[in-house]
N, C-alpha and C. Protein backbone atom coordinates (compact mmCIF):
# COMPACT_ATOMS: atom_id res chain seq x y z
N UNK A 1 68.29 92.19 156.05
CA UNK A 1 68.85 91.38 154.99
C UNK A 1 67.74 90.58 154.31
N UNK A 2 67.61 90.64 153.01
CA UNK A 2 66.46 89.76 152.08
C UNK A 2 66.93 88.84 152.14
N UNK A 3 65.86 87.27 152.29
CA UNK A 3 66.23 85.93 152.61
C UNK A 3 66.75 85.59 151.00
N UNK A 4 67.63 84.53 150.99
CA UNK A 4 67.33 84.35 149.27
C UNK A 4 66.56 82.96 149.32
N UNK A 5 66.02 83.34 147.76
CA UNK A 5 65.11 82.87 147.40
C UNK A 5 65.26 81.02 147.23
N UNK A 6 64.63 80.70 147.28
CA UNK A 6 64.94 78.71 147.37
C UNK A 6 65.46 78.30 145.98
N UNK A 7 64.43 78.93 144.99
CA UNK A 7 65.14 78.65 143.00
C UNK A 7 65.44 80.15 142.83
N UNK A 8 66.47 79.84 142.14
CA UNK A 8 67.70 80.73 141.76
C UNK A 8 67.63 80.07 139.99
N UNK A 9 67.57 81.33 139.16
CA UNK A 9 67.70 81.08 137.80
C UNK A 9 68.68 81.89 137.03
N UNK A 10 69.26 80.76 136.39
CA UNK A 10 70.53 81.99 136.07
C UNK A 10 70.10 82.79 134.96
N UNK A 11 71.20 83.80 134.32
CA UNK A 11 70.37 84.79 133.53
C UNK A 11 69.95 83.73 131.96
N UNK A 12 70.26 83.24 131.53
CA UNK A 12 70.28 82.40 130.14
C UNK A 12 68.62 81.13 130.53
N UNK A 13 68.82 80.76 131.45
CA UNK A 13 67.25 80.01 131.59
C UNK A 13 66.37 81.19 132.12
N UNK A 14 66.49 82.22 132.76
CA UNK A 14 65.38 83.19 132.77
C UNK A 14 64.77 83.56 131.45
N UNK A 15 66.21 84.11 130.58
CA UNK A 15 65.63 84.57 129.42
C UNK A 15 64.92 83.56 128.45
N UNK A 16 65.17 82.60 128.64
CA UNK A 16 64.37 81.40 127.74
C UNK A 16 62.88 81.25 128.47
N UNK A 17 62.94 81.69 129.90
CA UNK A 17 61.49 81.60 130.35
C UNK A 17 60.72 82.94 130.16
N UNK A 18 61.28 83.78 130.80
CA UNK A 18 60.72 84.94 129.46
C UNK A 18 60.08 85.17 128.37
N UNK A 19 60.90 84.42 127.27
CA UNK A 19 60.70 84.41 125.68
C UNK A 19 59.72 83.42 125.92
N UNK A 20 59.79 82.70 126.29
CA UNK A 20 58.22 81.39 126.36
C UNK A 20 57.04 82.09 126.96
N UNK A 21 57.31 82.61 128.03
CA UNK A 21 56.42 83.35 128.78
C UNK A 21 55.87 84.15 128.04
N UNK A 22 56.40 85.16 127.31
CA UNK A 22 55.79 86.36 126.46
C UNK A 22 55.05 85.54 125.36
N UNK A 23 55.58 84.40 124.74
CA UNK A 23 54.82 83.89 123.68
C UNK A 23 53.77 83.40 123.98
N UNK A 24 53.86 82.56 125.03
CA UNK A 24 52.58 81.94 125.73
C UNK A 24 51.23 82.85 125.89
N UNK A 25 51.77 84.27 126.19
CA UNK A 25 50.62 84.72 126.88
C UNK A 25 50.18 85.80 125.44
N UNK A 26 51.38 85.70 124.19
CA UNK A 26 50.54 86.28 123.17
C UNK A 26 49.65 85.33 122.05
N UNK A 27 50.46 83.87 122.02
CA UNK A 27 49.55 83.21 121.59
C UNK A 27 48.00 82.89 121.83
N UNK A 28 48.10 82.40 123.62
CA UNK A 28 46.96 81.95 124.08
C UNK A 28 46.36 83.38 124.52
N UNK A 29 46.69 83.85 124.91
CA UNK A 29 45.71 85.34 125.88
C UNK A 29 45.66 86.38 124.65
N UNK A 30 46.33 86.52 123.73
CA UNK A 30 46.44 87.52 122.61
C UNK A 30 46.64 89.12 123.46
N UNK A 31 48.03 88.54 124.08
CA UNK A 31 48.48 89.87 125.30
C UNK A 31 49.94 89.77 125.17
N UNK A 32 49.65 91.26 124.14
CA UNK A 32 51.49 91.28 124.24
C UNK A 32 52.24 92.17 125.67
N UNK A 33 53.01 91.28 126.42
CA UNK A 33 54.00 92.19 127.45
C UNK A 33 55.12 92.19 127.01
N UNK A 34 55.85 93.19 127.88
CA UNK A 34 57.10 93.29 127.76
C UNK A 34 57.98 92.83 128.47
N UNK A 35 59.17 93.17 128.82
CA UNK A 35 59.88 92.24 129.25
C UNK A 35 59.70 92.36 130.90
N UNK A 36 59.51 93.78 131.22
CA UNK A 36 59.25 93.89 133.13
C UNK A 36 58.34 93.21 133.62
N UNK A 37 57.01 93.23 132.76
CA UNK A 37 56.07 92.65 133.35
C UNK A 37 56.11 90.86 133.47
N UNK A 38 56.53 90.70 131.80
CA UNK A 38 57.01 89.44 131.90
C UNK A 38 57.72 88.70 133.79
N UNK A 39 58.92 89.63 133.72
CA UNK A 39 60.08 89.35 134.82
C UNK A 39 59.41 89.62 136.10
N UNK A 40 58.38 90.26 136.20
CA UNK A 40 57.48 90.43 137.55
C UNK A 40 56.47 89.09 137.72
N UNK A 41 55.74 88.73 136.43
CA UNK A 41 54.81 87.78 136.32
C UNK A 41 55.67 86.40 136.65
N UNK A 42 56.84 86.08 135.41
CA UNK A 42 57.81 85.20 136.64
C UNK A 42 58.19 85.05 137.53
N UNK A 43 58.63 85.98 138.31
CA UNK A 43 59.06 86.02 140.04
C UNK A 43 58.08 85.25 140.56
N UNK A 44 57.17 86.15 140.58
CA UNK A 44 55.64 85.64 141.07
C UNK A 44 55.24 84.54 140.94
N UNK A 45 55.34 83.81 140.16
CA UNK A 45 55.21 82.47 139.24
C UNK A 45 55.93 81.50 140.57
N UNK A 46 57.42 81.71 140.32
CA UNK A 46 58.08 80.97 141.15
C UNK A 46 58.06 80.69 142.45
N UNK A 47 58.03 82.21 142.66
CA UNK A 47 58.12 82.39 144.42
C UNK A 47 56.75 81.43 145.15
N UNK A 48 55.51 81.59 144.00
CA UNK A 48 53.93 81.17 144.44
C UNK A 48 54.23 79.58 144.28
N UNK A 49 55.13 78.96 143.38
CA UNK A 49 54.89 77.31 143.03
C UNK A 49 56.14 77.07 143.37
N UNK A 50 57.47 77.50 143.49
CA UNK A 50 58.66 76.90 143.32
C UNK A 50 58.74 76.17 144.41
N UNK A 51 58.27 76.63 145.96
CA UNK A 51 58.32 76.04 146.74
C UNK A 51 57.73 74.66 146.82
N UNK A 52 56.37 74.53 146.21
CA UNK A 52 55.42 73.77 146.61
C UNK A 52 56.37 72.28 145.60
N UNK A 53 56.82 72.80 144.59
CA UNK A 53 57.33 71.85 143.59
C UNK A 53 59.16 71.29 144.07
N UNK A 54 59.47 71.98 144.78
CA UNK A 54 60.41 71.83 145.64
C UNK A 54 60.47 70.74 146.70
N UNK A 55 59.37 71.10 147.59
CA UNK A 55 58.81 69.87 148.79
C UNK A 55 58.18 68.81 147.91
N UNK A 56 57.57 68.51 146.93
CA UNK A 56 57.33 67.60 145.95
C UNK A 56 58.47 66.96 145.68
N UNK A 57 58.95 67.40 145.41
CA UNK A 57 60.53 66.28 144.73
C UNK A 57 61.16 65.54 145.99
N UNK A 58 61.69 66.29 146.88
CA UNK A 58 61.66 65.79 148.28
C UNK A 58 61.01 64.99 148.86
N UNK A 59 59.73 65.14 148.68
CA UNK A 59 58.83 63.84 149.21
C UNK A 59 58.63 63.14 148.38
N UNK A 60 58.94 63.10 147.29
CA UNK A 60 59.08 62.24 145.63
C UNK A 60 60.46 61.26 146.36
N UNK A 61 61.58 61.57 146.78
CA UNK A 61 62.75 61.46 146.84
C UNK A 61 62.94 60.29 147.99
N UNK A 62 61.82 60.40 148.71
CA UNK A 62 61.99 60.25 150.11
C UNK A 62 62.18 58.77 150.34
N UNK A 63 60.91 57.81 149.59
CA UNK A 63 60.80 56.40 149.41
C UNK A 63 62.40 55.73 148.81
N UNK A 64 62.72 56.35 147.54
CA UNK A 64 64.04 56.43 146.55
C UNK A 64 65.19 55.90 147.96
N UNK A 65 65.33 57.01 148.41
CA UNK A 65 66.59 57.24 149.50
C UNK A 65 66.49 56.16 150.42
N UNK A 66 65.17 56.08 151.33
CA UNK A 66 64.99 55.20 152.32
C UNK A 66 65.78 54.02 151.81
N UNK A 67 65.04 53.64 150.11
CA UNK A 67 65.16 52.10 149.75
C UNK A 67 66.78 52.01 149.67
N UNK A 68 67.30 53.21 149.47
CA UNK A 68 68.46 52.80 148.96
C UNK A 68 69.25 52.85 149.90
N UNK A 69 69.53 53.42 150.76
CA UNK A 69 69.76 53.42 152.39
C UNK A 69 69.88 52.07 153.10
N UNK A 70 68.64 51.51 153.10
CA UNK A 70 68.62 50.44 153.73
C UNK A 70 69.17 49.27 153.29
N UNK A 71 68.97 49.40 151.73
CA UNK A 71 70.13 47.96 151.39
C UNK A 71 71.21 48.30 151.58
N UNK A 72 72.18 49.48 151.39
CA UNK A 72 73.64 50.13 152.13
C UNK A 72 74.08 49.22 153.11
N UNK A 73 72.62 49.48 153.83
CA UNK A 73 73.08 48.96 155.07
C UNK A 73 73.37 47.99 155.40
N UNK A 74 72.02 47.11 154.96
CA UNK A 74 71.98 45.81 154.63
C UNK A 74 73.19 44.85 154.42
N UNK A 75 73.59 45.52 153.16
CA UNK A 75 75.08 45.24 152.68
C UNK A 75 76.21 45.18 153.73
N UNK A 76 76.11 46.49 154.44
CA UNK A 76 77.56 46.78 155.22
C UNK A 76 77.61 46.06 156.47
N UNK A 77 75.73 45.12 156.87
CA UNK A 77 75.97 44.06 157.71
C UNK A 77 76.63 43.05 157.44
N UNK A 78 76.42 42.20 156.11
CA UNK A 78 77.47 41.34 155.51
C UNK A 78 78.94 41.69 155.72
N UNK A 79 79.43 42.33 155.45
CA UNK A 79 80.51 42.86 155.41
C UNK A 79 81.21 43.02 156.92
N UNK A 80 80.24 42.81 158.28
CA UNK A 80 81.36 42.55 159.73
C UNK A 80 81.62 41.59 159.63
N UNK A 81 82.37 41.84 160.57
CA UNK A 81 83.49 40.25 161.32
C UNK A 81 83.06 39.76 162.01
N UNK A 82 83.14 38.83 162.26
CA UNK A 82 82.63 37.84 163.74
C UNK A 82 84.12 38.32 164.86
């Protein structure tokens, strides 16, 4: 069984990355592809960074949560009874 993949793109933001993708690489590289190679060069793209930008947000996230966590808590000490 193939694992699935961590980012999942639906078909309507692929094709917008695609169409950027192909432009990108005929503007700047003056290299026209088509659409397979395009859709191979994306996979690749993702599979190589999605992760890394994935655990980034997460550890981006991490301080966020703690802080907000702890005043929760903070709070829900006020809030016993004697």
């Amino acid at each position: 069984m193939k694992n699935k993949k961590l980012l999942q793109l639906d078909k309507e933001e692929e094709e917008v990355l695609l169409d950027e993708l192909r432009a990108y690489m005929s503007d700047e590289l003056d290299m026209d592809i088509g659409n397979l190679p395009a859709k191979f060069l994306l996979d690749f793209m993702v599979d190589l960074i999605g992760p890394k930008i994935y655990n980034q947000a997460i550890s981006d996230a991490e301080p966020w949560l703690y802080k907000r966590f702890t005043g929760i808590l903070e709070d829900l000490s006020v809030l016993k009874k004697d």
